[in-house]
C-alpha atoms as a PDB file:
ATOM      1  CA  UNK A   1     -18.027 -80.185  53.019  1.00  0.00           C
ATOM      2  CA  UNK A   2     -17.901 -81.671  49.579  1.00  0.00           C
ATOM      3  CA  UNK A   3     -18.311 -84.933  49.157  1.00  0.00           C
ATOM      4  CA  UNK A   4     -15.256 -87.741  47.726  1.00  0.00           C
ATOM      5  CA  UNK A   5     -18.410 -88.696  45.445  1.00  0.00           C
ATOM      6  CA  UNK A   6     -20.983 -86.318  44.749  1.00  0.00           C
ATOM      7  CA  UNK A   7     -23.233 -89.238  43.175  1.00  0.00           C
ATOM      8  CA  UNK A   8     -22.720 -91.354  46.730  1.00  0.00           C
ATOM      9  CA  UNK A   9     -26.171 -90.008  47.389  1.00  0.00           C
ATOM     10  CA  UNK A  10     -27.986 -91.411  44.706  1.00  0.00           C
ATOM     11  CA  UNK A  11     -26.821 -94.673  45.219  1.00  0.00           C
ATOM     12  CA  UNK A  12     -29.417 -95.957  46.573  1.00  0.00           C
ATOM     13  CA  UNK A  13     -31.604 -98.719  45.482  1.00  0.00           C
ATOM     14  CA  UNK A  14     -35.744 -98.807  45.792  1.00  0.00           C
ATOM     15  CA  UNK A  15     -37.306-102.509  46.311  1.00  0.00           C
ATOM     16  CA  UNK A  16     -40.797-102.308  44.947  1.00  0.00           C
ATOM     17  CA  UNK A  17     -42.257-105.259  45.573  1.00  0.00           C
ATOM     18  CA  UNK A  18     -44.931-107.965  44.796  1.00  0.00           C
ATOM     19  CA  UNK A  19     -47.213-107.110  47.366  1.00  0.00           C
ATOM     20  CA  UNK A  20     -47.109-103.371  46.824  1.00  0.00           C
ATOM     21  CA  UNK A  21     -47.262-103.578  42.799  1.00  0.00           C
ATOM     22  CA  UNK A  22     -50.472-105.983  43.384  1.00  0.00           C
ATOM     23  CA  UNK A  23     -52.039-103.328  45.730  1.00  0.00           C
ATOM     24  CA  UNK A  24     -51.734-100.875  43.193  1.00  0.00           C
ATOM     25  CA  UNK A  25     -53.147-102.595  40.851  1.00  0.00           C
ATOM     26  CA  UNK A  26     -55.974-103.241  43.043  1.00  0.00           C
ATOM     27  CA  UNK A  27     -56.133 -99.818  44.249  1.00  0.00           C
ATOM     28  CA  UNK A  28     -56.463 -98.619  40.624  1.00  0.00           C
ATOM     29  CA  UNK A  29     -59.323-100.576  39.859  1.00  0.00           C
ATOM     30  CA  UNK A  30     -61.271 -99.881  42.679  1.00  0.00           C
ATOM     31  CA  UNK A  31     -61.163 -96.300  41.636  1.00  0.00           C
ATOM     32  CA  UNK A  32     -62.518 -97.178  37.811  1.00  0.00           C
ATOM     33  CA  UNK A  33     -65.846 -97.256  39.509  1.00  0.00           C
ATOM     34  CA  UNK A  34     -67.746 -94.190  40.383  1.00  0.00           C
ATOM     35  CA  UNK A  35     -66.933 -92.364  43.661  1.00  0.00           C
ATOM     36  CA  UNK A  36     -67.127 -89.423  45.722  1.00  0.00           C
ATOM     37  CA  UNK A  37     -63.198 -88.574  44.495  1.00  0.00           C
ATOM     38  CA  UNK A  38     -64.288 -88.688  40.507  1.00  0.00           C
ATOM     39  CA  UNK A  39     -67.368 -86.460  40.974  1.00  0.00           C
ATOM     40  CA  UNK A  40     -65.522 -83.955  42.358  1.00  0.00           C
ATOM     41  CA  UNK A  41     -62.745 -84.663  39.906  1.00  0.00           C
ATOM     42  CA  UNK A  42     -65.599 -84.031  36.997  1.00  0.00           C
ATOM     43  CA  UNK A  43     -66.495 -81.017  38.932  1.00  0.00           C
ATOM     44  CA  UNK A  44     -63.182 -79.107  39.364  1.00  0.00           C
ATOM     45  CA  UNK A  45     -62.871 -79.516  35.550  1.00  0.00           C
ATOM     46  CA  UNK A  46     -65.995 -78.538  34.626  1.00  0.00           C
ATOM     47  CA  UNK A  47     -65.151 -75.485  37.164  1.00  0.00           C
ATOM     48  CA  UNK A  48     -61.484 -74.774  35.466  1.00  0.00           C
ATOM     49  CA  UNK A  49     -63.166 -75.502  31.579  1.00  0.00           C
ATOM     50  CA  UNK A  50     -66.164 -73.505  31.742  1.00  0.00           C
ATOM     51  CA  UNK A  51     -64.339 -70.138  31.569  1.00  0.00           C
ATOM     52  CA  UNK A  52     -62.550 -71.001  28.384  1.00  0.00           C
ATOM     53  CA  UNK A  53     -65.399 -71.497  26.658  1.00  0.00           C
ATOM     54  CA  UNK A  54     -67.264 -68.689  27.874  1.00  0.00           C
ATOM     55  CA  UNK A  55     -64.382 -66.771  25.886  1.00  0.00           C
ATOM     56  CA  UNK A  56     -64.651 -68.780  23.248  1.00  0.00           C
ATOM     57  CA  UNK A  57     -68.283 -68.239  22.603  1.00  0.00           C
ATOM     58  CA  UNK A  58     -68.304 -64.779  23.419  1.00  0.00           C
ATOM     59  CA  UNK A  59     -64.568 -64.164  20.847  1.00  0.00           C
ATOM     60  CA  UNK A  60     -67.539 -64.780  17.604  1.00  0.00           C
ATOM     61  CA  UNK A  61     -70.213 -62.634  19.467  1.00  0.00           C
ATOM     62  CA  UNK A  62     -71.368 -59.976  16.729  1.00  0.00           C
ATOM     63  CA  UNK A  63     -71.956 -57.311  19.748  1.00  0.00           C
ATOM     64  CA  UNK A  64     -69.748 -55.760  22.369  1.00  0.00           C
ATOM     65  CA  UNK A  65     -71.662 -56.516  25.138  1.00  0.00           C
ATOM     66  CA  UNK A  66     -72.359 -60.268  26.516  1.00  0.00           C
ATOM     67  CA  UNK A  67     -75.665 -60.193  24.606  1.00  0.00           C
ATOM     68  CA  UNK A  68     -75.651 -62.839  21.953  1.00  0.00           C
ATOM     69  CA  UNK A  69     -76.718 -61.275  19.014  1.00  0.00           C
ATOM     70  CA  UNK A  70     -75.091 -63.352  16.329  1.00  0.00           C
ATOM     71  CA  UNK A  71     -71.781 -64.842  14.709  1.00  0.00           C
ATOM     72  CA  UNK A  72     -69.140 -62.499  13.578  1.00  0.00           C
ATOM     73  CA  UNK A  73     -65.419 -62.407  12.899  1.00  0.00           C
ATOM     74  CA  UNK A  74     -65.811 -58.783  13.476  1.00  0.00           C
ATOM     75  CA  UNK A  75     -63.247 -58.816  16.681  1.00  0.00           C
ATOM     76  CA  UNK A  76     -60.792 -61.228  15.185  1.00  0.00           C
ATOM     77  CA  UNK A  77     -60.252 -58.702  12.164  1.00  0.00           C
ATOM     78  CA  UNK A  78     -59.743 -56.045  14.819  1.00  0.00           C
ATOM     79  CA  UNK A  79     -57.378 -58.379  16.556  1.00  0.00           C
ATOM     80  CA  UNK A  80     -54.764 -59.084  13.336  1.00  0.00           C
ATOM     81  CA  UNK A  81     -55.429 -55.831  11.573  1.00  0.00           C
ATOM     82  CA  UNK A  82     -55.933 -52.648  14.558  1.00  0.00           C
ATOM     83  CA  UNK A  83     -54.242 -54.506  17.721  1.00  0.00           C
ATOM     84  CA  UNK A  84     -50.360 -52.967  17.192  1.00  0.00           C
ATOM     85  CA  UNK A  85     -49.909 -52.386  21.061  1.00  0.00           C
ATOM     86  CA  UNK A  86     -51.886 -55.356  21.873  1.00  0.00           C
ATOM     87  CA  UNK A  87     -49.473 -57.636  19.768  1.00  0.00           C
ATOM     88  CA  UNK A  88     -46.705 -55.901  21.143  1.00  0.00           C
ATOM     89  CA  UNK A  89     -47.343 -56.458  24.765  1.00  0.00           C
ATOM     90  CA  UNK A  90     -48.105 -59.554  24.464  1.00  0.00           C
ATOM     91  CA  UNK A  91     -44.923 -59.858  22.127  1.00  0.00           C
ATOM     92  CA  UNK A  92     -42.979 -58.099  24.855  1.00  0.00           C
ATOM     93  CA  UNK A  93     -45.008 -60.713  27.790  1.00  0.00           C
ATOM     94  CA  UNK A  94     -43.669 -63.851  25.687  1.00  0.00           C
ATOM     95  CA  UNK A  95     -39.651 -62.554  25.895  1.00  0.00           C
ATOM     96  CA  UNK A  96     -39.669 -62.083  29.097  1.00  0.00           C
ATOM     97  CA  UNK A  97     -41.894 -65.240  30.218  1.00  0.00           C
ATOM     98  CA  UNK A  98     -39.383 -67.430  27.572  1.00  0.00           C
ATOM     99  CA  UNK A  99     -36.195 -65.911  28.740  1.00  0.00           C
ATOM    100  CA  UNK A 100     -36.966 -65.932  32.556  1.00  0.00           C
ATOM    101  CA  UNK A 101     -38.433 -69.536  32.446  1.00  0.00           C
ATOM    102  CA  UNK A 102     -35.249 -70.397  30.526  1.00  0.00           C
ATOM    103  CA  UNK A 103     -33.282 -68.891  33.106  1.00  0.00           C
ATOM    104  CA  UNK A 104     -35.024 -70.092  36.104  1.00  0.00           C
ATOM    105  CA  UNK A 105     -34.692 -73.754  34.706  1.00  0.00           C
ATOM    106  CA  UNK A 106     -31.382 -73.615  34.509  1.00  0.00           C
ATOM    107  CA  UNK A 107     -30.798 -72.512  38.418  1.00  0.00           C
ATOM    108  CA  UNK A 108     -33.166 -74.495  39.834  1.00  0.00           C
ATOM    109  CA  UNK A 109     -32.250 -77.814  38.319  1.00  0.00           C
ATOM    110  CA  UNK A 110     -29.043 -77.038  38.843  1.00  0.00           C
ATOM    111  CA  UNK A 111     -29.828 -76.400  42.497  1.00  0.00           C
ATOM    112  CA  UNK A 112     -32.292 -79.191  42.766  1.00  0.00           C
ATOM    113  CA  UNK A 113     -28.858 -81.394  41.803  1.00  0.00           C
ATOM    114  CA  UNK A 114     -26.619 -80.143  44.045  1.00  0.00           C
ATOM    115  CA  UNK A 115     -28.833 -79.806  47.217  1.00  0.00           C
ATOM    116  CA  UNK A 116     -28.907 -83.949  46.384  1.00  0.00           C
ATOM    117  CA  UNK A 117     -25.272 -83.650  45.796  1.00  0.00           C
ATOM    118  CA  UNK A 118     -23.434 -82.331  48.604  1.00  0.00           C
ATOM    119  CA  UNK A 119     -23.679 -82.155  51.951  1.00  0.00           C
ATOM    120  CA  UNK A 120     -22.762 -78.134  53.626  1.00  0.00           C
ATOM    121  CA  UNK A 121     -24.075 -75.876  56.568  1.00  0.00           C
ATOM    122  CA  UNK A 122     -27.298 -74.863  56.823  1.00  0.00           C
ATOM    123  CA  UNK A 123     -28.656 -76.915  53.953  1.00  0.00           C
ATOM    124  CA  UNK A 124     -31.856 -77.606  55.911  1.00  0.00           C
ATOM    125  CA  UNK A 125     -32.302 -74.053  55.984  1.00  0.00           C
ATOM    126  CA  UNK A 126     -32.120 -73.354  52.497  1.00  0.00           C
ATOM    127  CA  UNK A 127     -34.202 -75.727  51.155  1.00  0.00           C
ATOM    128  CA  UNK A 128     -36.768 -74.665  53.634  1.00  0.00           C
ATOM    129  CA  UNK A 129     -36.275 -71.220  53.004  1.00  0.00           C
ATOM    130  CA  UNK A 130     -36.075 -71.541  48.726  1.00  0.00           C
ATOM    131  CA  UNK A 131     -39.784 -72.247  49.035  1.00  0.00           C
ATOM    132  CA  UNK A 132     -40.591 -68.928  50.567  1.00  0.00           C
ATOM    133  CA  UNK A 133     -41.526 -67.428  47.597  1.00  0.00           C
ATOM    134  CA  UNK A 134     -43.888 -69.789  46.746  1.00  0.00           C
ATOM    135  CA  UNK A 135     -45.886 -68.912  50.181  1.00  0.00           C
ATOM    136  CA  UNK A 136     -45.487 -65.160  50.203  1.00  0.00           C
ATOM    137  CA  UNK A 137     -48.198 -62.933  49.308  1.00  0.00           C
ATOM    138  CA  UNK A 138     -47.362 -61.618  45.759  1.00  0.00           C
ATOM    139  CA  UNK A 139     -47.167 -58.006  46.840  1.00  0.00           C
ATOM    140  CA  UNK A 140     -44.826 -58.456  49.178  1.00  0.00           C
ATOM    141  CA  UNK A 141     -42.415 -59.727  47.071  1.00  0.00           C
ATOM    142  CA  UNK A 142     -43.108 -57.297  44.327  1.00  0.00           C
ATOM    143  CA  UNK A 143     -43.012 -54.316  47.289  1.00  0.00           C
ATOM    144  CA  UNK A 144     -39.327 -56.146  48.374  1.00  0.00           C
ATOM    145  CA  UNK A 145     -38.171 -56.354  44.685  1.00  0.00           C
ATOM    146  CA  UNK A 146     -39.231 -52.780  43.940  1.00  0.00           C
ATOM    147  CA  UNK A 147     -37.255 -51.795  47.444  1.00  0.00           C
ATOM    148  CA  UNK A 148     -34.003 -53.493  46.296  1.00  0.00           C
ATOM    149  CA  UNK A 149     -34.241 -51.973  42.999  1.00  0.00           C
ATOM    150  CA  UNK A 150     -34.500 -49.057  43.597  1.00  0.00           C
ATOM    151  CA  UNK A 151     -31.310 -49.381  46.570  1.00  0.00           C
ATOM    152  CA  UNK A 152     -28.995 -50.716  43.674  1.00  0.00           C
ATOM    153  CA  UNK A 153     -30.540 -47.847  42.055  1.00  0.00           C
ATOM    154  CA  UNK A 154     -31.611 -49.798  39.214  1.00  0.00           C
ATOM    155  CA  UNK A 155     -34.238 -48.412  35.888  1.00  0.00           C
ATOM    156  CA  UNK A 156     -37.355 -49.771  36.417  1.00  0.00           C
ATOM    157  CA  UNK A 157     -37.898 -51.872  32.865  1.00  0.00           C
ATOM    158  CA  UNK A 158     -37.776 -55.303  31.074  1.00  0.00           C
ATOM    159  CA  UNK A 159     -34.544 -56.398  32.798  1.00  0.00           C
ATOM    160  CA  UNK A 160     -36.018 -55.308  36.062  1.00  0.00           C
ATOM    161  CA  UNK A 161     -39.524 -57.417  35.144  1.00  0.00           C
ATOM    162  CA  UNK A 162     -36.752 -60.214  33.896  1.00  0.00           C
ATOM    163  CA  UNK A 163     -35.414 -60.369  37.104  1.00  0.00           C
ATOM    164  CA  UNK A 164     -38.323 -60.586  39.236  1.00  0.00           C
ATOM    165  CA  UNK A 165     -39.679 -63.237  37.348  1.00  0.00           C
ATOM    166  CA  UNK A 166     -37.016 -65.653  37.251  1.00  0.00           C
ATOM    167  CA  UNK A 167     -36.910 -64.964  41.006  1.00  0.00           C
ATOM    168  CA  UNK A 168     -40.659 -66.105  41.496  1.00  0.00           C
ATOM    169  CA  UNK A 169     -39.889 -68.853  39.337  1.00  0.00           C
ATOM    170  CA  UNK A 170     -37.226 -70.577  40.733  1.00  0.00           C
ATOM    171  CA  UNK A 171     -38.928 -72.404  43.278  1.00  0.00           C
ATOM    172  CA  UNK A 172     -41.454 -73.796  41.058  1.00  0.00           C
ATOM    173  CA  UNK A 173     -38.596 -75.444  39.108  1.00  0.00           C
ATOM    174  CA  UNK A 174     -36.608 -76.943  41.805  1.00  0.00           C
ATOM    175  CA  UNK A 175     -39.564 -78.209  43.828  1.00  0.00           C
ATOM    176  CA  UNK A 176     -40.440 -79.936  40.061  1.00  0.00           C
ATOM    177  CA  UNK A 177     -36.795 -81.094  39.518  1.00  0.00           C
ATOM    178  CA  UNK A 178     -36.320 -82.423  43.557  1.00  0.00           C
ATOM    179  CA  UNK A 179     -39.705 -84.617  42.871  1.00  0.00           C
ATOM    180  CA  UNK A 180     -38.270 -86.418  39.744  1.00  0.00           C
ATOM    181  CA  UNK A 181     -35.316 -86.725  41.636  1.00  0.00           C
ATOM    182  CA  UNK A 182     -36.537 -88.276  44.541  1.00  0.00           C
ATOM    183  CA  UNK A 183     -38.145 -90.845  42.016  1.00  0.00           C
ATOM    184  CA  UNK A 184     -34.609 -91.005  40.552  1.00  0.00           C
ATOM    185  CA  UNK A 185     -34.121 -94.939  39.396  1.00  0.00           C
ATOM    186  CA  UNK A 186     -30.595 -94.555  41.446  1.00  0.00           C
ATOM    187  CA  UNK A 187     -28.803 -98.132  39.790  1.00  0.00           C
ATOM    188  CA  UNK A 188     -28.740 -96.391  36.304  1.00  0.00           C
ATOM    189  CA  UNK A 189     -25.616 -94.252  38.280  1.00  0.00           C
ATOM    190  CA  UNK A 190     -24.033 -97.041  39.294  1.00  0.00           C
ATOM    191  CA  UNK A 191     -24.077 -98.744  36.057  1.00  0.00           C
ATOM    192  CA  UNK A 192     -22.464 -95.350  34.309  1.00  0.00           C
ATOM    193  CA  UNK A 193     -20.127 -95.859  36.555  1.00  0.00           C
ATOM    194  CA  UNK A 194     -19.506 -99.863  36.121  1.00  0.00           C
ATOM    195  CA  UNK A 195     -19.428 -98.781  32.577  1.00  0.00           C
ATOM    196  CA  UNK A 196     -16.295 -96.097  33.085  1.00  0.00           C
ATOM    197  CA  UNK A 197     -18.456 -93.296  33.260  1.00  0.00           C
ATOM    198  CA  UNK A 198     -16.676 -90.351  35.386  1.00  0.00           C
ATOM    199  CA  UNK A 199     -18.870 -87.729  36.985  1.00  0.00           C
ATOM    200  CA  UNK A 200     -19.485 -85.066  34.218  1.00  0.00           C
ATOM    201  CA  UNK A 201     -20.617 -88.132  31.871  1.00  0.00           C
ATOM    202  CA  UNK A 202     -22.662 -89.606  34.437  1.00  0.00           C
ATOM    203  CA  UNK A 203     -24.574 -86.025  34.785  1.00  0.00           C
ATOM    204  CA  UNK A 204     -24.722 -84.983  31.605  1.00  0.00           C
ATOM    205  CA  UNK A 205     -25.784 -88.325  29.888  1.00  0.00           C
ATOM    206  CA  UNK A 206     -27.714 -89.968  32.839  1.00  0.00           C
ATOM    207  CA  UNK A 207     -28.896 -87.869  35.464  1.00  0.00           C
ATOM    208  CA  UNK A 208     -30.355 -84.874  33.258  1.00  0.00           C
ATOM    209  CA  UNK A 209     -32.144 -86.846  30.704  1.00  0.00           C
ATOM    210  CA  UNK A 210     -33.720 -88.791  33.425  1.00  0.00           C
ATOM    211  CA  UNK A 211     -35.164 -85.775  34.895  1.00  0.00           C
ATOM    212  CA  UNK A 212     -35.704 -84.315  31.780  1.00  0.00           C
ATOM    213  CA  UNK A 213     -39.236 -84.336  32.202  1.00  0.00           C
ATOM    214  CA  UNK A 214     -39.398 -82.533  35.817  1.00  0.00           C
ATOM    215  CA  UNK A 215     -37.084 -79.667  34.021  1.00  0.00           C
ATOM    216  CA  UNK A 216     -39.624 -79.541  31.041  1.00  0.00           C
ATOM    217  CA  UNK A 217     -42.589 -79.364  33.468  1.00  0.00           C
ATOM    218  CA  UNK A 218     -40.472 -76.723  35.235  1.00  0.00           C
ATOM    219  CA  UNK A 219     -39.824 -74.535  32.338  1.00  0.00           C
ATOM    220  CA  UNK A 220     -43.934 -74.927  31.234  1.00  0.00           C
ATOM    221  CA  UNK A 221     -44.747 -74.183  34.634  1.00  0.00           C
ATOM    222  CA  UNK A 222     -42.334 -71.147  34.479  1.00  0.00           C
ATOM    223  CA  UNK A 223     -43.466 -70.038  31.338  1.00  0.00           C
ATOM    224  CA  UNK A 224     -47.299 -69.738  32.354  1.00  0.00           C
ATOM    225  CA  UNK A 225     -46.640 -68.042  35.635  1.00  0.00           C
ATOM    226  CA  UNK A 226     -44.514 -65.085  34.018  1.00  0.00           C
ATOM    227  CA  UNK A 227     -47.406 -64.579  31.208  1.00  0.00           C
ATOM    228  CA  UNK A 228     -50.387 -64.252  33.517  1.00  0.00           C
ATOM    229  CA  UNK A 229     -48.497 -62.583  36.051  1.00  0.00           C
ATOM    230  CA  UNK A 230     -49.810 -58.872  36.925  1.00  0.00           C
ATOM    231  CA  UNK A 231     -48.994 -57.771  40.653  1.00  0.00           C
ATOM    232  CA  UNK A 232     -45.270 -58.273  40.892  1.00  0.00           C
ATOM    233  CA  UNK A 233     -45.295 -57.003  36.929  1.00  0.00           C
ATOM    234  CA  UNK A 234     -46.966 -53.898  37.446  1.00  0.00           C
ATOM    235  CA  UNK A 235     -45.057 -52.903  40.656  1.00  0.00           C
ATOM    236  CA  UNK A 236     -41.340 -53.652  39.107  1.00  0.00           C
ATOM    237  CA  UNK A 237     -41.960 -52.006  35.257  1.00  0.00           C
ATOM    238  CA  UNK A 238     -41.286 -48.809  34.350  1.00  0.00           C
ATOM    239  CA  UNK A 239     -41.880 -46.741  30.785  1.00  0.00           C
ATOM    240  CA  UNK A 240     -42.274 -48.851  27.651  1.00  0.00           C
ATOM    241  CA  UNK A 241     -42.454 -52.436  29.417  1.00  0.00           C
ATOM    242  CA  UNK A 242     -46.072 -52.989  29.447  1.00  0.00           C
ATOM    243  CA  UNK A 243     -46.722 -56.421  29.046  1.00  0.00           C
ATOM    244  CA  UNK A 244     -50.425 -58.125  28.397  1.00  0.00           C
ATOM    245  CA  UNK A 245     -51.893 -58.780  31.920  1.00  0.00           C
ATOM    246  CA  UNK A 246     -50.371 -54.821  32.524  1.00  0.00           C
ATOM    247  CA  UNK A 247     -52.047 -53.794  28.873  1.00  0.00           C
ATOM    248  CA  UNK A 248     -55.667 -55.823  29.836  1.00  0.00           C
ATOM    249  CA  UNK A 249     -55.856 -54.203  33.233  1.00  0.00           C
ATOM    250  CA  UNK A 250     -55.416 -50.610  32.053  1.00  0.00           C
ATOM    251  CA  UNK A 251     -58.450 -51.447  29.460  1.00  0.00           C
ATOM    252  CA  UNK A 252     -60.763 -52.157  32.281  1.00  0.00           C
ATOM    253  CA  UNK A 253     -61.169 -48.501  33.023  1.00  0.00           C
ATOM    254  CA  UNK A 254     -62.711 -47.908  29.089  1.00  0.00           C
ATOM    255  CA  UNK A 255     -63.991 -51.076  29.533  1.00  0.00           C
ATOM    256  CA  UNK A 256     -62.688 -54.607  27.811  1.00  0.00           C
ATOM    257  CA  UNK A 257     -62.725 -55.126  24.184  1.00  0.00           C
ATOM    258  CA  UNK A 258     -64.032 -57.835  22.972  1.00  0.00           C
ATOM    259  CA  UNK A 259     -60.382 -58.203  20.772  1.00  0.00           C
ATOM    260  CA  UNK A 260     -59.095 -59.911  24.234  1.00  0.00           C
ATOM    261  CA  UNK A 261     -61.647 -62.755  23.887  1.00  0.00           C
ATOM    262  CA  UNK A 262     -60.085 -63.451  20.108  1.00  0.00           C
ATOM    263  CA  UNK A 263     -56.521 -63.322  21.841  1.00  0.00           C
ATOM    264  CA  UNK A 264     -57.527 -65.672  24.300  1.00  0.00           C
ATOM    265  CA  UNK A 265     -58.813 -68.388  22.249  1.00  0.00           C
ATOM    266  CA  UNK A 266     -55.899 -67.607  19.809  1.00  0.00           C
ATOM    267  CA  UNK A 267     -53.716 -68.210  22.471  1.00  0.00           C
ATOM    268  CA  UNK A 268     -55.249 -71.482  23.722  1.00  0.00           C
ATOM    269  CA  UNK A 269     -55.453 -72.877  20.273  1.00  0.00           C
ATOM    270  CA  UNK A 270     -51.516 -72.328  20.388  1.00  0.00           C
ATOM    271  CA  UNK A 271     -51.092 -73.852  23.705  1.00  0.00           C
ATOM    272  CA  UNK A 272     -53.114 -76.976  23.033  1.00  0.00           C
ATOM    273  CA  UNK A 273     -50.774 -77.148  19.756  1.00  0.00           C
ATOM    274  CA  UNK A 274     -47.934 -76.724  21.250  1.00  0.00           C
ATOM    275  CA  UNK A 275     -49.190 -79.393  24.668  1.00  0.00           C
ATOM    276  CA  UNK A 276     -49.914 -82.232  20.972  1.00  0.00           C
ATOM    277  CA  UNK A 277     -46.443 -81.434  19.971  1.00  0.00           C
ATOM    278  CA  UNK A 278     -44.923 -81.371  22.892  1.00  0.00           C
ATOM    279  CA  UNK A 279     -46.419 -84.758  24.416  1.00  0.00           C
ATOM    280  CA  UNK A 280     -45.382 -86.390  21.114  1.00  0.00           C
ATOM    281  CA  UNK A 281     -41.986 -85.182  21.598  1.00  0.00           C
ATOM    282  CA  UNK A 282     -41.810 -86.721  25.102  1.00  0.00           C
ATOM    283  CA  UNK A 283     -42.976 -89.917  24.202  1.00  0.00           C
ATOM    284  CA  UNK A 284     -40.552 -90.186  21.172  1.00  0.00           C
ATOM    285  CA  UNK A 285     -37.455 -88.520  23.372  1.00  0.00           C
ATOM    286  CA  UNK A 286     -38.602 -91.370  26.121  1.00  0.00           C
ATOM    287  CA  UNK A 287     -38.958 -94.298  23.637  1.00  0.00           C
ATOM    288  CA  UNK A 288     -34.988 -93.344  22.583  1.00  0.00           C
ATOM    289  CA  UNK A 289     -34.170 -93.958  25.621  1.00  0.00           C
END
């Protein structure tokens, strides 16, 4: 049943007040101080950090092995200059991670909306069950995919890789986009609509640039989990759609060149360029606001 008002469910108003602001406060400085919680903060990072610089180091190791035996750009001139199927996996990884993520954002936000929207049988159910791919095992959702493929009767390929990726990734996206939501400022919609604002305005000028960030951290989150995806990948691709984690694995059985330690830190020096840029852009897109 549709609603007279679709936006009748965000108006509602949050009181924050004095007492609660001032335990925050209070609760934040308590935790300046050292404690249990920041050690193991420190810790986990240390954990998640030490592993990029282990590739680091080892991307301007002179020898194949993981003896040190001196600095060399030996692997990064292998990299640019003898890498052709390397580049084009990975070439091949960022298409389909781009265009599935940009897919996957645009359902799931869209869903995330009009979950919060209307109000229709077995809505319960399908927000419970939209997170189900988020709890399955990997393989069975890449042994289901590869099922219904082939009953449609469908090439195994890019398209097929395309698909099963923006499957995966639509959760991610509208458990992202239902958070901001939920921390959705909800008098901002009833102003648009003191102002004159009908419904179409009032979403496309007020609600989506307020969860802008939640779809951004969506489409990054998207965007990761297709390019370091491997067991779905490598159950749903067929002929000529190897992408990177696909190409890396097959190396393992000649054993791992030392060219996918230069890709890796060319990769992260990327991604922390594109995280400066992107950060900027946020605070800029937030201060026009």
């Amino acid at each position: 049943m549709r609603l007279s008002n679709p936006f009748d469910l965000f108006l509602k108003k949050r009181t924050v007040t004095e007492p609660i602001r001032h335990a925050k406060r209070q609760w934040k400085k308590h935790n300046r101080n050292f404690s249990f919680s920041n050690t193991m903060l420190f810790l986990t990072v240390v954990f998640l950090f030490i592993p990029l610089f282990v590739i680091t180091f080892y991307s301007f190791n002179k020898s194949k092995d993981t003896t040190f035996t001196g600095v060399s750009f030996i692997w990064y001139q292998k990299l640019f200059l003898n890498s052709g199927d390397l580049w084009n996996s990975l070439f091949k990884s960022f298409i389909i991670a781009f265009s599935s993520a940009f897919v996957a954002t645009i359902l799931g936000s869209l869903a995330a909306i009009g979950v919060h929207w209307y109000k229709f049988l077995g809505k319960s159910y399908i927000q419970t069950t939209s997170f189900l791919p988020m709890v399955l095992p990997e393989v069975i959702m890449g042994v289901s995919l590869l099922i219904f493929f082939n009953g449609i009767h469908m090439s195994l390929g890019l398209l097929t890789i395309f698909i099963a990726h923006t499957t995966f990734c639509l959760p991610f996206v509208y458990l992202m986009v239902s958070a901001r939501i939920d921390e959705f400022d909800y008098s901002i919609i009833e102003a648009s609509h003191d102002l004159g604002a009908n419904e179409k305005q009032t979403l496309f000028y007020v609600i989506i640039p307020a969860i802008m960030p939640g779809i951004i951290s969506g489409f990054m989150m998207s965007v990761t989990m297709s390019l370091e995806d491997y067991v779905i990948t490598s159950l749903v691709s067929g002929p000529g759609s190897t992408t990177l984690p696909i190409y890396v694995y097959s190396m393992i059985r000649f054993g791992v060149s030392p060219v996918i330690n230069s890709l890796s830190f060319v990769i992260i020096l990327a991604i922390c360029f594109m995280t400066i840029l992107l950060r900027k852009g946020l605070k800029g897109f937030a201060a026009s606001r």
